[in-house]
N, C-alpha and C. Protein backbone atom coordinates (compact mmCIF):
# COMPACT_ATOMS: atom_id res chain seq x y z
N UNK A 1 108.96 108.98 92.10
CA UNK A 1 109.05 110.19 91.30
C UNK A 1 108.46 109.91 89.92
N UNK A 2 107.50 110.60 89.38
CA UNK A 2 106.76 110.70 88.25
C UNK A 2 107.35 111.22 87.58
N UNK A 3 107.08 110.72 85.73
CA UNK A 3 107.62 111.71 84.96
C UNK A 3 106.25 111.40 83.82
N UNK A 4 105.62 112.28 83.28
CA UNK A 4 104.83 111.77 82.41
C UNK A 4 105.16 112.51 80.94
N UNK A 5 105.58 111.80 79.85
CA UNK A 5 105.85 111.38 78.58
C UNK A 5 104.96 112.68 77.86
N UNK A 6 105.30 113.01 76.75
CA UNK A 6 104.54 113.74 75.22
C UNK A 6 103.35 112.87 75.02
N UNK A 7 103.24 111.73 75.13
CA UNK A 7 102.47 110.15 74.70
C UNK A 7 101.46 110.11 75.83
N UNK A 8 101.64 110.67 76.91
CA UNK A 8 100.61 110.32 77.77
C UNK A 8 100.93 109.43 79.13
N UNK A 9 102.27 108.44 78.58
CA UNK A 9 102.47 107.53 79.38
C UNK A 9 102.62 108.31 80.84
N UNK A 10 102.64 107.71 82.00
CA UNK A 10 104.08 107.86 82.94
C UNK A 10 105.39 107.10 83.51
N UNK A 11 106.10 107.47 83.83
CA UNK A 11 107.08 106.11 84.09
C UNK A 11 107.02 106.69 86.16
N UNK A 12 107.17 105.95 86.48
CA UNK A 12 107.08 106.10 88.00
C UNK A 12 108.34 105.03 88.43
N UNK A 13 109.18 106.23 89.05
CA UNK A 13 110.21 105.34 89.71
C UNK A 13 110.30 105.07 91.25
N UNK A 14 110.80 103.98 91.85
CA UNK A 14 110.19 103.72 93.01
C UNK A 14 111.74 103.00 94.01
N UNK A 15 111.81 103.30 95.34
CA UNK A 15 112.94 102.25 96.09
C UNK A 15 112.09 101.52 96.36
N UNK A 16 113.02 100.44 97.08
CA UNK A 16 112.56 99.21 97.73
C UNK A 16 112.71 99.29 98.90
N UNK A 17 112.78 100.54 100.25
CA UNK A 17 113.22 100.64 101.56
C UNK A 17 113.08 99.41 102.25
N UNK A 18 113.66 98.72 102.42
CA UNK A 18 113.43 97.42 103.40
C UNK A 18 114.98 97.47 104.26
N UNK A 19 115.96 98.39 104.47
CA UNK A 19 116.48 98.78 105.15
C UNK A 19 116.26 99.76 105.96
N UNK A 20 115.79 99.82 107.29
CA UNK A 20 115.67 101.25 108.18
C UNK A 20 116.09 100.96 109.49
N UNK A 21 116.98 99.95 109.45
CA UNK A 21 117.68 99.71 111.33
C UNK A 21 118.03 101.24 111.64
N UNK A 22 118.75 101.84 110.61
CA UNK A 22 119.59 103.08 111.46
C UNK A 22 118.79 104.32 110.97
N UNK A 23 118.85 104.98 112.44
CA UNK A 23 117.97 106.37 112.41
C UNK A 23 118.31 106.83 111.22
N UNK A 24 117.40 107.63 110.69
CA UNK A 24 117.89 108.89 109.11
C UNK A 24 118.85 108.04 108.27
N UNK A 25 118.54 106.93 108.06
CA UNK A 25 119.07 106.20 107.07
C UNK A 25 117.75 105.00 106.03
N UNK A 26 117.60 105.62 104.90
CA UNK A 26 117.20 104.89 104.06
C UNK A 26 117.79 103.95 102.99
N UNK A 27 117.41 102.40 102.84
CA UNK A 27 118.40 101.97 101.74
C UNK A 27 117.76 101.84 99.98
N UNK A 28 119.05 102.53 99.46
CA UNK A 28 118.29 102.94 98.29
C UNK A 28 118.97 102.52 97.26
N UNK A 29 119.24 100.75 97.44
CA UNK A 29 120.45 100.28 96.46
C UNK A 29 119.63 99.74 95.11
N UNK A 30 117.84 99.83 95.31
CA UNK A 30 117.43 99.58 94.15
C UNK A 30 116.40 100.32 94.08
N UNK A 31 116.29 100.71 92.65
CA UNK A 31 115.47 101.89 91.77
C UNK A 31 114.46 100.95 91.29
N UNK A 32 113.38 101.19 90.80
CA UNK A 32 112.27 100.41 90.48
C UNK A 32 111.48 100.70 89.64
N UNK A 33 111.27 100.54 88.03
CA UNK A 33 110.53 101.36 87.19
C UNK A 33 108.97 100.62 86.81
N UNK A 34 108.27 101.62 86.93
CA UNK A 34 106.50 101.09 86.63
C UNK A 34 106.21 101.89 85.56
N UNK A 35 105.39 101.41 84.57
CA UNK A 35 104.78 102.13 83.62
C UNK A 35 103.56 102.25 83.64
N UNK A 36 102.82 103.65 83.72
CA UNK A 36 101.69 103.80 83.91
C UNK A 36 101.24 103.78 82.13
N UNK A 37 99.76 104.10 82.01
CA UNK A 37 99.32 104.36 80.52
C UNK A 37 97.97 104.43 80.65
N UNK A 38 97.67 105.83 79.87
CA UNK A 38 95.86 106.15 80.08
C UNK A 38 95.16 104.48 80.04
N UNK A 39 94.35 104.51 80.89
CA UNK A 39 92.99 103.53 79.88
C UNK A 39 92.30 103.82 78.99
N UNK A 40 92.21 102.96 78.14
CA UNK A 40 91.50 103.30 76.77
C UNK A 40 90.30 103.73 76.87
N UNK A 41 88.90 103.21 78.12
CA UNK A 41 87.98 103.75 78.37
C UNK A 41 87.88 104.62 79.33
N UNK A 42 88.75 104.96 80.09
CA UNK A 42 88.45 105.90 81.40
C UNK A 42 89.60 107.17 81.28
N UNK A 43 89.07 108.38 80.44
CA UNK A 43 90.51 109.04 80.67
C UNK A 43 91.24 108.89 82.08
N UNK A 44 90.53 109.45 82.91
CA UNK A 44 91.14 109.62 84.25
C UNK A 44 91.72 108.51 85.00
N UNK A 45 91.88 107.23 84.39
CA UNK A 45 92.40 106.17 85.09
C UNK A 45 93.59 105.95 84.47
N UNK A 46 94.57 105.20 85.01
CA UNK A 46 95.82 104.53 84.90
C UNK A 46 96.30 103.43 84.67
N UNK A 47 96.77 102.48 83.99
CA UNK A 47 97.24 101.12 83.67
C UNK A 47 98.29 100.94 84.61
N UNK A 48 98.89 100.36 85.30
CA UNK A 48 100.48 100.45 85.69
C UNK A 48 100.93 98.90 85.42
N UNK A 49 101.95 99.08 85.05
CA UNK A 49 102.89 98.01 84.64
C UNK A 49 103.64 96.67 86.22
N UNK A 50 103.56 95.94 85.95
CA UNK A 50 104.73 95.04 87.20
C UNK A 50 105.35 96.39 87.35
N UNK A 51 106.37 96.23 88.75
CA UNK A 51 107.33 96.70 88.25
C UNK A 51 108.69 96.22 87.77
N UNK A 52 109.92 96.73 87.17
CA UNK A 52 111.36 96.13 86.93
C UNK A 52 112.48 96.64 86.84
N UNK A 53 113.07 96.06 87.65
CA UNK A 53 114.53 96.77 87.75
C UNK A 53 115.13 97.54 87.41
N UNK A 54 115.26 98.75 87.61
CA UNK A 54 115.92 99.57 86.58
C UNK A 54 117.53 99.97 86.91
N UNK A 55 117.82 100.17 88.29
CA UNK A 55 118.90 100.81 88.43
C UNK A 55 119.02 99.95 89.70
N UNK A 56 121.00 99.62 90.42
CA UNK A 56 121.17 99.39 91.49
C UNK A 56 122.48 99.48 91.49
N UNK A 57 122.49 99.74 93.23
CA UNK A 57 123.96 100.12 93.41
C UNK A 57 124.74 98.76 94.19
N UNK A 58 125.96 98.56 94.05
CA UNK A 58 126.54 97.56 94.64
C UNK A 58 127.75 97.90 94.96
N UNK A 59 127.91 99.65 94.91
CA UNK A 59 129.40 100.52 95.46
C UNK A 59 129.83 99.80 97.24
N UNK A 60 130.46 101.02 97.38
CA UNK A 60 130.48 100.95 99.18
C UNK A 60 129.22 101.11 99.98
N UNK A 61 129.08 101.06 100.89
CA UNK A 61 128.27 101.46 101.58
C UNK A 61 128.26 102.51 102.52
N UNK A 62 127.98 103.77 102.45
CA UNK A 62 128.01 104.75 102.51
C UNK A 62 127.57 105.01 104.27
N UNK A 63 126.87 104.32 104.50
CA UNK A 63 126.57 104.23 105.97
C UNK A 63 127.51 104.03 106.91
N UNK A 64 128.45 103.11 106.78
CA UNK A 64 129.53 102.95 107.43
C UNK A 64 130.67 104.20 107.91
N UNK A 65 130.76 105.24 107.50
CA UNK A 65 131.95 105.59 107.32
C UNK A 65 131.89 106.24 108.38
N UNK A 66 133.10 106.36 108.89
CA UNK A 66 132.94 107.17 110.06
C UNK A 66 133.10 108.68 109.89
N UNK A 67 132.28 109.07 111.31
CA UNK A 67 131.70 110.20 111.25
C UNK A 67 129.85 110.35 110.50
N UNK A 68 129.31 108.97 110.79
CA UNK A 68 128.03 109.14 110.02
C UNK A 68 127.23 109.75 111.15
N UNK A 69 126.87 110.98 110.53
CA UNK A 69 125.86 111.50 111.00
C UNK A 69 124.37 111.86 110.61
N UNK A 70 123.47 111.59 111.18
CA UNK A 70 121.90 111.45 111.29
C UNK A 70 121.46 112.47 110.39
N UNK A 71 122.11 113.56 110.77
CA UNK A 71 121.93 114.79 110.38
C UNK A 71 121.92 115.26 109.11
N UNK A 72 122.71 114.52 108.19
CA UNK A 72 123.02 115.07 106.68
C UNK A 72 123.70 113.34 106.27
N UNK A 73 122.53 112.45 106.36
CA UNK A 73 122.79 111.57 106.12
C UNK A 73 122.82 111.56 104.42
N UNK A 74 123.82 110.52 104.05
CA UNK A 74 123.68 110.25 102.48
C UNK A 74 123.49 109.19 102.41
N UNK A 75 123.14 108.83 101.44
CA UNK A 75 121.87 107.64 101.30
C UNK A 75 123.01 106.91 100.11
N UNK A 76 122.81 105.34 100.06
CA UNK A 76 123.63 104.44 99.19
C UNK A 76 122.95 104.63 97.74
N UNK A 77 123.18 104.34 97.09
CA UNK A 77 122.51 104.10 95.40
C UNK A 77 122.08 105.46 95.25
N UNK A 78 120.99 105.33 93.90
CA UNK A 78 120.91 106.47 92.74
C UNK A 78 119.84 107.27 93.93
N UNK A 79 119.59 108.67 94.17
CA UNK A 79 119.01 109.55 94.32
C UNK A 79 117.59 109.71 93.75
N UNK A 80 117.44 110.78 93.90
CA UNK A 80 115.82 111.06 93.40
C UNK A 80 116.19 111.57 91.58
N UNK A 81 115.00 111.58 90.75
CA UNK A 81 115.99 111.72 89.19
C UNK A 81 114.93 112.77 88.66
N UNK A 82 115.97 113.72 87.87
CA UNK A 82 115.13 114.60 86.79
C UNK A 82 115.15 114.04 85.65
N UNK A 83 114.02 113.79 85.21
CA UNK A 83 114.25 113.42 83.81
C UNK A 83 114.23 114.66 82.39
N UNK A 84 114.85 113.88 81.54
CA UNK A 84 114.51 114.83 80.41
C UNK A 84 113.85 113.46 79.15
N UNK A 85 112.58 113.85 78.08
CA UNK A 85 112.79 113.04 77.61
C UNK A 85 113.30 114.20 76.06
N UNK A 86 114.05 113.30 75.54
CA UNK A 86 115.00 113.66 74.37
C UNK A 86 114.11 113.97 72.75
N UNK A 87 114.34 114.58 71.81
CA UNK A 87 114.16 114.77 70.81
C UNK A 87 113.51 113.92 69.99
N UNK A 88 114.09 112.77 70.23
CA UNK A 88 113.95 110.88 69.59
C UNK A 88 113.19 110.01 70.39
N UNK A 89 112.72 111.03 71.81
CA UNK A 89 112.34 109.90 72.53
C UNK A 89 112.45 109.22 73.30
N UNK A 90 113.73 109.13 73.18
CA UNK A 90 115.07 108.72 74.61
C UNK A 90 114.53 109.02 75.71
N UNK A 91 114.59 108.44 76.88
CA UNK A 91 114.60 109.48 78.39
C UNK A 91 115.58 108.97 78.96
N UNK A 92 116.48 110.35 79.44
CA UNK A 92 117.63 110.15 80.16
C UNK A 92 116.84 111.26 81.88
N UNK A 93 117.98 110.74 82.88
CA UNK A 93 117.77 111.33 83.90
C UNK A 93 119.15 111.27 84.61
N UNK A 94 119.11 112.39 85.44
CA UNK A 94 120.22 112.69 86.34
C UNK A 94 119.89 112.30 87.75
N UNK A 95 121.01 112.08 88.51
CA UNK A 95 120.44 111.43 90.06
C UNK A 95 121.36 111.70 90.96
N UNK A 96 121.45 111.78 92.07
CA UNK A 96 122.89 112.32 92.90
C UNK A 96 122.52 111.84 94.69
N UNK A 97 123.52 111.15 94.94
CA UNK A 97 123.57 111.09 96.62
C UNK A 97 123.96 112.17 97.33
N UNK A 98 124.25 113.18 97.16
CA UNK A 98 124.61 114.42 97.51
C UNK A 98 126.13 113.80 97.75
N UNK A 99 126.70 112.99 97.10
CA UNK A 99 128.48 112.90 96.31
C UNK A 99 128.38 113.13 95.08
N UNK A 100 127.86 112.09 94.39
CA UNK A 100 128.17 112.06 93.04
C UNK A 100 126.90 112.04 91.89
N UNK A 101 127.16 113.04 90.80
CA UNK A 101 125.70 113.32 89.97
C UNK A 101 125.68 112.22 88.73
N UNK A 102 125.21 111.29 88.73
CA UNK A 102 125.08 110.51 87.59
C UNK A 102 123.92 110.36 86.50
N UNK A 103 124.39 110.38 84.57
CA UNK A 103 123.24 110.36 83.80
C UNK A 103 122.96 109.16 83.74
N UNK A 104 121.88 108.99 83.21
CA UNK A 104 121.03 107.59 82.39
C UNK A 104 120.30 107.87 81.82
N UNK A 105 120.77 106.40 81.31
CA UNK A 105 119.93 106.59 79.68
C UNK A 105 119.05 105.02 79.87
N UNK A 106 117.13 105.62 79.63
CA UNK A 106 116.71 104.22 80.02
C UNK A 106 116.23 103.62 78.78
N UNK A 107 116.22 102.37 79.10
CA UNK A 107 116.57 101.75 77.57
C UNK A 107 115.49 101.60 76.89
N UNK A 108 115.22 102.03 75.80
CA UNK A 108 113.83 101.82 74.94
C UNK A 108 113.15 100.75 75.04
N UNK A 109 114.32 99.44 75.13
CA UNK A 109 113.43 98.37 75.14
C UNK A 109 112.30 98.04 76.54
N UNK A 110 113.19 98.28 77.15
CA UNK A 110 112.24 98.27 78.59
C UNK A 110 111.35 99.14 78.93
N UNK A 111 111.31 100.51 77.98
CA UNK A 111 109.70 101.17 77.99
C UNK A 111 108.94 100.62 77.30
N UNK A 112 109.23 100.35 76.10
CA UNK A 112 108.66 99.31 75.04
C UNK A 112 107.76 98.22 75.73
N UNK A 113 109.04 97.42 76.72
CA UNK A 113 108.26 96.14 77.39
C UNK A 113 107.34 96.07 78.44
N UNK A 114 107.78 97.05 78.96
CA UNK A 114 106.81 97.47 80.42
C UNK A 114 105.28 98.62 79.77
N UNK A 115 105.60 98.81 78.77
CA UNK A 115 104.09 99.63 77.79
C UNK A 115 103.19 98.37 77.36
N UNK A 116 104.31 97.18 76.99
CA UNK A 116 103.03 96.11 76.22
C UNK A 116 103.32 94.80 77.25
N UNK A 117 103.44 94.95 78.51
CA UNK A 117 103.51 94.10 79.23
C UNK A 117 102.35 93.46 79.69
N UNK A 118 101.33 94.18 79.88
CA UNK A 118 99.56 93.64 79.95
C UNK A 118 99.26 92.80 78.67
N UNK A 119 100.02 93.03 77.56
CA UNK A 119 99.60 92.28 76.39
C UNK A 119 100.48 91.08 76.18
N UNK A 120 101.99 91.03 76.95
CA UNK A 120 102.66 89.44 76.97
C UNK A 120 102.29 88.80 77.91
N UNK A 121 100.81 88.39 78.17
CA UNK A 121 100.76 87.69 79.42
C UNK A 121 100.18 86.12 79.15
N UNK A 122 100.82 85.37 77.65
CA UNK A 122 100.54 84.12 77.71
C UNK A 122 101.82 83.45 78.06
N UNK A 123 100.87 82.18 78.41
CA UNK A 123 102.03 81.38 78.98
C UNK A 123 103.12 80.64 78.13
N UNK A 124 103.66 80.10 78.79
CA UNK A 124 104.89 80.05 78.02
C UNK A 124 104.74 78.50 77.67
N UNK A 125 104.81 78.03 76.14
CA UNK A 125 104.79 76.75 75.87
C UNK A 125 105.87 76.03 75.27
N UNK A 126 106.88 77.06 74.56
CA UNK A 126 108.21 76.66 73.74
C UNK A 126 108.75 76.20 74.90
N UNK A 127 109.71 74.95 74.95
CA UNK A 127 110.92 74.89 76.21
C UNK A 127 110.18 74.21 77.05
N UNK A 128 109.11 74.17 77.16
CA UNK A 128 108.32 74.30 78.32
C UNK A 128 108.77 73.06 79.20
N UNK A 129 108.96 72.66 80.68
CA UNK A 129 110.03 71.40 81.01
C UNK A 129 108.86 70.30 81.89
N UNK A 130 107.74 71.33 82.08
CA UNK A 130 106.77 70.29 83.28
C UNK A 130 105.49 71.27 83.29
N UNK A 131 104.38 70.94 83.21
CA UNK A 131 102.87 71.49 83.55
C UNK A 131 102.53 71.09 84.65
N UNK A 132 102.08 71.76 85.72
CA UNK A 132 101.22 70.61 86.80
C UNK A 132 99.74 71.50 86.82
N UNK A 133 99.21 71.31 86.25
CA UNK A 133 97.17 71.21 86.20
C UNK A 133 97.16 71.68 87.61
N UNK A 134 97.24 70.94 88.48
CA UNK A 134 97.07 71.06 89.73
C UNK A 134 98.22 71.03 90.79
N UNK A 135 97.85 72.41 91.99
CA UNK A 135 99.19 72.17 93.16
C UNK A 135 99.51 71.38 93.09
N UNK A 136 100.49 70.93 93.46
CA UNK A 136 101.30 69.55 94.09
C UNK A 136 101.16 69.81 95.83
N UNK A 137 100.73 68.86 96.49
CA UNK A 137 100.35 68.71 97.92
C UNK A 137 101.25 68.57 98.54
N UNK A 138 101.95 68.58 99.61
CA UNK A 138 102.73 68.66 100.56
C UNK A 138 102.31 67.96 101.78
């Protein structure tokens, strides 16, 4: 689900389905945020960010219960989300398993980081515990 920003950005949220044993059941215990951003030379193109974690559920599992039916299945974790972005900037969004409607609020820093994430991409030398130049062979 897309949401694209005053700024241009987009934020694109994404599951991880790697659960589908059971008919009409998707698992949707993690949310996944990417940041898109014009290219500086190509209007019509897109930057997108890694992606990173944004949301997950670790409730019950909703599949289990008896009486699950195919039919009007409800799905575990956050739903599909409307966003709003706020006055200041903020973007919050609403989300619902068809139980329960929940807000969020996503955190500045992690639009922040996932906007200049193409630009933290040196390596890391503080701390640093071992270099190996080359694979190590097996």
């Amino acid at each position: 689900t897309p949401h694209r920003f005053s700024n241009g950005n987009i934020l694109l949220t994404t599951y991880n389905n790697s659960h589908l044993e059971m008919d009409g059941y998707t698992g949707r215990r993690y949310y996944w945020y990417v940041l898109g951003r014009p290219a500086p030379d190509h209007p019509n193109k897109v930057l997108w960010s890694e992606p990173e974690l944004g949301l997950y559920w670790d409730g019950e599992s909703l599949s289990d219960r008896p009486g699950w039916n195919v039919d009007w299945a409800i799905v575990d974790g956050p739903g599909y989300p409307d966003f709003c972005e706020l006055a200041d900037g903020t973007l919050a969004f609403v989300e619902s398993n068809k139980l329960t409607l929940r807000l969020h609020f996503v955190d500045p820093r992690m639009l922040y980081l996932l906007h200049e994430q193409y630009r933290l991409n040196d390596l890391v030398a503080e701390g640093l515990q071992v270099h190996l130049s080359t694979p190590i062979k097996g």
